[in-house]
Protein backbone atom coordinates (compact mmCIF):
# COMPACT_ATOMS: atom_id res chain seq x y z
CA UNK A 1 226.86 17.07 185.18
CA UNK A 2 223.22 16.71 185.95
CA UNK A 3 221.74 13.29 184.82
CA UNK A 4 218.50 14.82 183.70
CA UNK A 5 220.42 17.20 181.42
CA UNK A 6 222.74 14.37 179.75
CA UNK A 7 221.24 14.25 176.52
CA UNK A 8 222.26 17.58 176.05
CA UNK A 9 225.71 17.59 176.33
CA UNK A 10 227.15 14.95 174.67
CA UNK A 11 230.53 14.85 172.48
CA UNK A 12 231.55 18.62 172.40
CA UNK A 13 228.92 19.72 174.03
CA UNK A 14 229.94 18.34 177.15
CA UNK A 15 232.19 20.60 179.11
CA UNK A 16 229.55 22.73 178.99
CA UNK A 17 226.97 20.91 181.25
CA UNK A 18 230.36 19.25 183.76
CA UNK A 19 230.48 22.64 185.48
CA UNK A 20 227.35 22.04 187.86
CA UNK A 21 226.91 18.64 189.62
CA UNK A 22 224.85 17.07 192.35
CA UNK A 23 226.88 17.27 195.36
CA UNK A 24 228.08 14.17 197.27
CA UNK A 25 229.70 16.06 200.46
CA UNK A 26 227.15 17.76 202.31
CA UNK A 27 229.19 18.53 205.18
CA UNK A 28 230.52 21.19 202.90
CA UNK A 29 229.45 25.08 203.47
CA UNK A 30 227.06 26.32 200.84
CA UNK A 31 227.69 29.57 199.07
CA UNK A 32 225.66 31.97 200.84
CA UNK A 33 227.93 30.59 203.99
CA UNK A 34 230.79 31.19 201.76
CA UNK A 35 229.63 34.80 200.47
CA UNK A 36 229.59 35.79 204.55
CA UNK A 37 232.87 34.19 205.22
CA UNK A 38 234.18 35.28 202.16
CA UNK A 39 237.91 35.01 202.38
CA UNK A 40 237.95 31.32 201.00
CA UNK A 41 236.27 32.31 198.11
CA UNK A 42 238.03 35.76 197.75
CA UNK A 43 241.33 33.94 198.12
CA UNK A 44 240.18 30.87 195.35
CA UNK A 45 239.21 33.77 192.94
CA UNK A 46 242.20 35.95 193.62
CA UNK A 47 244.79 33.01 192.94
CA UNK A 48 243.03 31.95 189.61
CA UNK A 49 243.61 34.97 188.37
CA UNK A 50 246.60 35.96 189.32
CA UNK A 51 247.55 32.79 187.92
CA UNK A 52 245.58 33.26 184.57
CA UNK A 53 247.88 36.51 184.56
CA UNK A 54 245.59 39.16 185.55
CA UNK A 55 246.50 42.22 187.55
CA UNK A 56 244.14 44.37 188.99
CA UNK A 57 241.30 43.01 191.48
CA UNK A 58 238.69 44.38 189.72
CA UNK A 59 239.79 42.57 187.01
CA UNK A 60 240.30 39.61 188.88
CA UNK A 61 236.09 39.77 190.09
CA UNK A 62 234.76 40.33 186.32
CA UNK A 63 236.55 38.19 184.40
CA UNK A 64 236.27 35.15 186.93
CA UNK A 65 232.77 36.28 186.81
CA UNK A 66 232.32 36.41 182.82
CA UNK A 67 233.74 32.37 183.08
CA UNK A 68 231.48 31.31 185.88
CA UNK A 69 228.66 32.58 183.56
CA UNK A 70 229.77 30.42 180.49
CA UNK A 71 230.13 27.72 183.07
CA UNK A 72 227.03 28.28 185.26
CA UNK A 73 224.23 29.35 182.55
CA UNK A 74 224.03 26.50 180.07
CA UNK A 75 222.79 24.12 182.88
CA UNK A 76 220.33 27.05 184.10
CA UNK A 77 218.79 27.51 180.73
CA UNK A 78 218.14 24.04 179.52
CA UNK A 79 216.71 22.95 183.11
CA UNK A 80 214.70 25.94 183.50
CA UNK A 81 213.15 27.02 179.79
CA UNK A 82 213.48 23.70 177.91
CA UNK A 83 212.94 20.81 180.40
CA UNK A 84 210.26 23.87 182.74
CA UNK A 85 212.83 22.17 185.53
CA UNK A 86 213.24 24.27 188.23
CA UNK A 87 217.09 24.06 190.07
CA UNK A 88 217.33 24.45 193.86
CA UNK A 89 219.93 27.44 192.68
CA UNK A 90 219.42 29.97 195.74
CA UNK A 91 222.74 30.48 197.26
CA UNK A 92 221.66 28.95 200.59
CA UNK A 93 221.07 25.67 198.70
CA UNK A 94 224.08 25.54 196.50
CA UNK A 95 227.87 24.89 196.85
CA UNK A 96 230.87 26.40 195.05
CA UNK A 97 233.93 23.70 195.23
CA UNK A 98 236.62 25.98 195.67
CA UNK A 99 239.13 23.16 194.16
CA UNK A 100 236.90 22.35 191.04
CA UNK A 101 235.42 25.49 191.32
CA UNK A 102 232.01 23.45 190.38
CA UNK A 103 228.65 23.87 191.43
CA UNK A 104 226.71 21.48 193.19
CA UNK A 105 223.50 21.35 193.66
CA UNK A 106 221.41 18.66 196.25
CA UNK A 107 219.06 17.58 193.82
CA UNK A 108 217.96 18.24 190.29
CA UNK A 109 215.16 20.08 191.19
CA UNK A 110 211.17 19.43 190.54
CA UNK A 111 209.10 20.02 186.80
CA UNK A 112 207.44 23.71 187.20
CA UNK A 113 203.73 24.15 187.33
CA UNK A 114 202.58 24.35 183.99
CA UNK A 115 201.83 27.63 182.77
CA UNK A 116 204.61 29.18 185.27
CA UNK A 117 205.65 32.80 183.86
CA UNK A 118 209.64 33.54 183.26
CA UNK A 119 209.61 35.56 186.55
CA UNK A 120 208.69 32.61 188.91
CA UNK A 121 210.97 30.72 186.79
CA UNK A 122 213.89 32.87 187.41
CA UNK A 123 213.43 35.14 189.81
CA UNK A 124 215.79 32.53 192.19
CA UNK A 125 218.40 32.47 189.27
CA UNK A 126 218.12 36.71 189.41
CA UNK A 127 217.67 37.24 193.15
CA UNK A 128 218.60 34.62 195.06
CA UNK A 129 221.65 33.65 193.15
CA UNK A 130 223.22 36.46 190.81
CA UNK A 131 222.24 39.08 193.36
CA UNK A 132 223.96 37.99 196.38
CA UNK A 133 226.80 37.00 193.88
CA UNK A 134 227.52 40.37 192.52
CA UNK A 135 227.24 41.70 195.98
CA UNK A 136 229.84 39.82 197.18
CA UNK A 137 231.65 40.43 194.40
CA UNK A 138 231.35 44.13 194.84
CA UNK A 139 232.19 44.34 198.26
CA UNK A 140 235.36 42.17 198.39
CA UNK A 141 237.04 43.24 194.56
CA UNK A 142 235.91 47.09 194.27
CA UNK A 143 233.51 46.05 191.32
CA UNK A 144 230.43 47.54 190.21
CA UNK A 145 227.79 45.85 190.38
CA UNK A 146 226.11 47.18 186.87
CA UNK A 147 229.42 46.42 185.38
CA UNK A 148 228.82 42.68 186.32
CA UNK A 149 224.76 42.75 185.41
CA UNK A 150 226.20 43.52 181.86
CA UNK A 151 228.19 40.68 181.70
CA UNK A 152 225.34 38.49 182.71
CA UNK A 153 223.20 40.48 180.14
CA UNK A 154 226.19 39.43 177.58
CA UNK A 155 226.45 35.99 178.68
CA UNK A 156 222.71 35.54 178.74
CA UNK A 157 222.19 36.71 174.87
CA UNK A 158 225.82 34.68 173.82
CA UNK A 159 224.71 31.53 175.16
CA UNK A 160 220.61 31.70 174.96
CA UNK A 161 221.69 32.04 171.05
CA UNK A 162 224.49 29.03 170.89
CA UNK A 163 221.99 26.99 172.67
CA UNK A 164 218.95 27.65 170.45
CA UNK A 165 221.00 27.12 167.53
CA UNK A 166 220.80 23.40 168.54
CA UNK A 167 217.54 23.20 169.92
CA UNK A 168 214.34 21.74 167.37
CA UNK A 169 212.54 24.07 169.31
CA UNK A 170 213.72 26.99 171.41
CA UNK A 171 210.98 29.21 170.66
CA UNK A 172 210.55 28.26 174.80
CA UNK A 173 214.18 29.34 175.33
CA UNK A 174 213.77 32.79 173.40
CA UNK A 175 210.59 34.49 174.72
CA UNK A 176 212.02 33.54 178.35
CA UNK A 177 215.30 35.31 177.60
CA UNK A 178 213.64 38.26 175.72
CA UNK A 179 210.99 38.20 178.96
CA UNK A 180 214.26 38.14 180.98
CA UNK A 181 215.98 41.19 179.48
CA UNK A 182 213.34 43.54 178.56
CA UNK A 183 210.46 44.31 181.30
CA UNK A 184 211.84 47.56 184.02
CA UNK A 185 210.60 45.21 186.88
CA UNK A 186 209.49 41.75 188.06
CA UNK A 187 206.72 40.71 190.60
CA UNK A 188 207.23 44.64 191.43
CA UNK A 189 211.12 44.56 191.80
CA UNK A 190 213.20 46.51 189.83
CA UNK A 191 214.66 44.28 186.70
CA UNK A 192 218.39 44.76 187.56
CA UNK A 193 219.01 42.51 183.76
CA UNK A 194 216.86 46.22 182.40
CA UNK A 195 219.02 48.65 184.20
CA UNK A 196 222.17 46.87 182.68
CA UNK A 197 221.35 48.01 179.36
CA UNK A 198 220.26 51.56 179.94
CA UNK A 199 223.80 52.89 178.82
CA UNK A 200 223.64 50.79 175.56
CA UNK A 201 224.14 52.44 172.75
CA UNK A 202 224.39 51.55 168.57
CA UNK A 203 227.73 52.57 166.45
CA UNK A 204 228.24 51.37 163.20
CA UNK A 205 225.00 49.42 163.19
CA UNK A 206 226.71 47.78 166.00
CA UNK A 207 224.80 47.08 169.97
CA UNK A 208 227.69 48.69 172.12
CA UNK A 209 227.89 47.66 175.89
CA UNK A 210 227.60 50.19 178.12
CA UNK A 211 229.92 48.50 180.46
CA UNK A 212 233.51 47.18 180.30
CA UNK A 213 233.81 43.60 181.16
CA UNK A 214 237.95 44.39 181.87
CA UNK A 215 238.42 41.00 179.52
CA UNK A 216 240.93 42.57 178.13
CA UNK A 217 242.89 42.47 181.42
CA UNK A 218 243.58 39.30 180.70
CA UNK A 219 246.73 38.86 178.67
CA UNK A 220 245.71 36.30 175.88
CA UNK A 221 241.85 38.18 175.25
CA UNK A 222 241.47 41.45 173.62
CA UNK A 223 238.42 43.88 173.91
CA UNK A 224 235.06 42.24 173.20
CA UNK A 225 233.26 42.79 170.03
CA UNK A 226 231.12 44.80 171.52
CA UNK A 227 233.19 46.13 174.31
CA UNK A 228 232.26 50.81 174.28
CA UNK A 229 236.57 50.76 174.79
CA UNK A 230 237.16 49.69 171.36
CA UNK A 231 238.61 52.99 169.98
CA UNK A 232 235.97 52.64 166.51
CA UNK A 233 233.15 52.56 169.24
CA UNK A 234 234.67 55.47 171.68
CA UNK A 235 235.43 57.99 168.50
CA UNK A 236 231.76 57.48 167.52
CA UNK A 237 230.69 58.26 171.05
CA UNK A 238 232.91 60.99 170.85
CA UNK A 239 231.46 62.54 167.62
CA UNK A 240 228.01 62.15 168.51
CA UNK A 241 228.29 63.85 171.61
CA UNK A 242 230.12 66.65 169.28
CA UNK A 243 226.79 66.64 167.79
CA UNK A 244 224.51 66.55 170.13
CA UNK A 245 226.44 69.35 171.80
CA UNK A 246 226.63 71.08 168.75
CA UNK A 247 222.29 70.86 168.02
CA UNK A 248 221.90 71.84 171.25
CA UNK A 249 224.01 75.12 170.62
CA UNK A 250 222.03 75.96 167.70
CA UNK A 251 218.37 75.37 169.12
CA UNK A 252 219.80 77.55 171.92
CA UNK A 253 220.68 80.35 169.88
């Protein structure tokens, strides 16, 4: 893990912060070289799933991707909205070990300017990281990319919470992750964690996804809580678009 971020994840805390390391072999080629290359990393992901006992390559992209985000975002958070630490994250400065699958970074980045807003915090985590991610993962599996924004939009509100549940203070932690989720844009770019949550919708009282994050393909998970496949969820969307159909009949007539 990190040194700066070993107070943090001590006794069963700490497979969550062993996931992202300072990297001792620079001679090996950083992620963005590994995005353009991209059968390395197409073959790593293919055979961990396959081997996990998952099917379908679409499959194989979003769940890999759900577990890099449990893997990759406590170490994000901390640095960047508890110790204002900013990570050299971009994918040009990172590596993926394809046998560990861990990333490592060259250093553990430099304190933020005080004052910095959550968009020059994260705008490398969003744009020069996640972006370039989901492309690749797009372009090799047959993914959408708004299917794997949601998941980062899932991940992002599962672990922010875990992790401020065992903070004395995350009051830091939450206003970046509400800043992160709710504005339409960022230093005049579309907010691509927004857009993910425009098919949202409530049930039961209940925040359905509007995206499937194919978990389910995997044979020891089920549907998420949340997950708009569950059949309670899709017979609710299926009566109130009865209704709706219905009102607009009658305002019609």
């Amino acid at each position: 893990m990190l040194p700066t971020l070993q107070p943090f994840f001590q006794g069963p805390f700490r497979e969550y912060g062993e996931a992202v390391t300072l990297s001792h072999t620079p001679d090996l080629p950083t992620l963005s070289h590994q995005f353009a290359e991209a059968s390395a990393l197409k073959n790593t992901i293919t055979r961990w799933a396959l081997h996990e006992g998952i099917d379908a390559p679409r499959a194989h992209a979003s769940v890999w991707h759900m577990r890099y985000c449990v893997r990759v975002l406590p170490t994000m958070l901390l640095s960047h909205s508890v110790l204002n630490r900013g990570l050299p994250i971009a994918a040009q400065d990172v590596q993926l070990c394809l046998t560990t699958q861990r990333l490592m970074l060259r250093t553990c980045g430099q304190p933020f300017i005080p004052g910095s807003s959550t968009g020059a915090k994260y705008h490398p985590v969003i744009f020069a990281h996640f972006a370039p991610l989901h492309d690749f993962l797009s372009t090799q599996f047959g993914i959408a990319e708004r299917v794997l924004w949601s998941n980062l939009v899932f991940r992002l509100r599962q672990i922010s919470t875990t992790v401020a549940n065992v903070l004395p203070d995350a009051s830091g932690l939450q206003q970046d992750v509400r800043t992160l989720l709710h504005p339409d844009c960022w230093q005049d770019q579309p907010n691509p964690l927004f857009r993910a949550q425009r098919n949202e919708y409530m049930a039961g009282g209940k925040r359905v996804r509007g995206a499937c994050c194919l978990l389910h393909a995997h044979p020891q998970k089920d549907y998420c809580s949340d997950c708009p496949k569950r059949p309670e969820f899709m017979a609710a969307r299926k009566t109130a678009r009865k209704q709706m159909a219905c009102s607009t009949k009658s305002f019609s007539q």
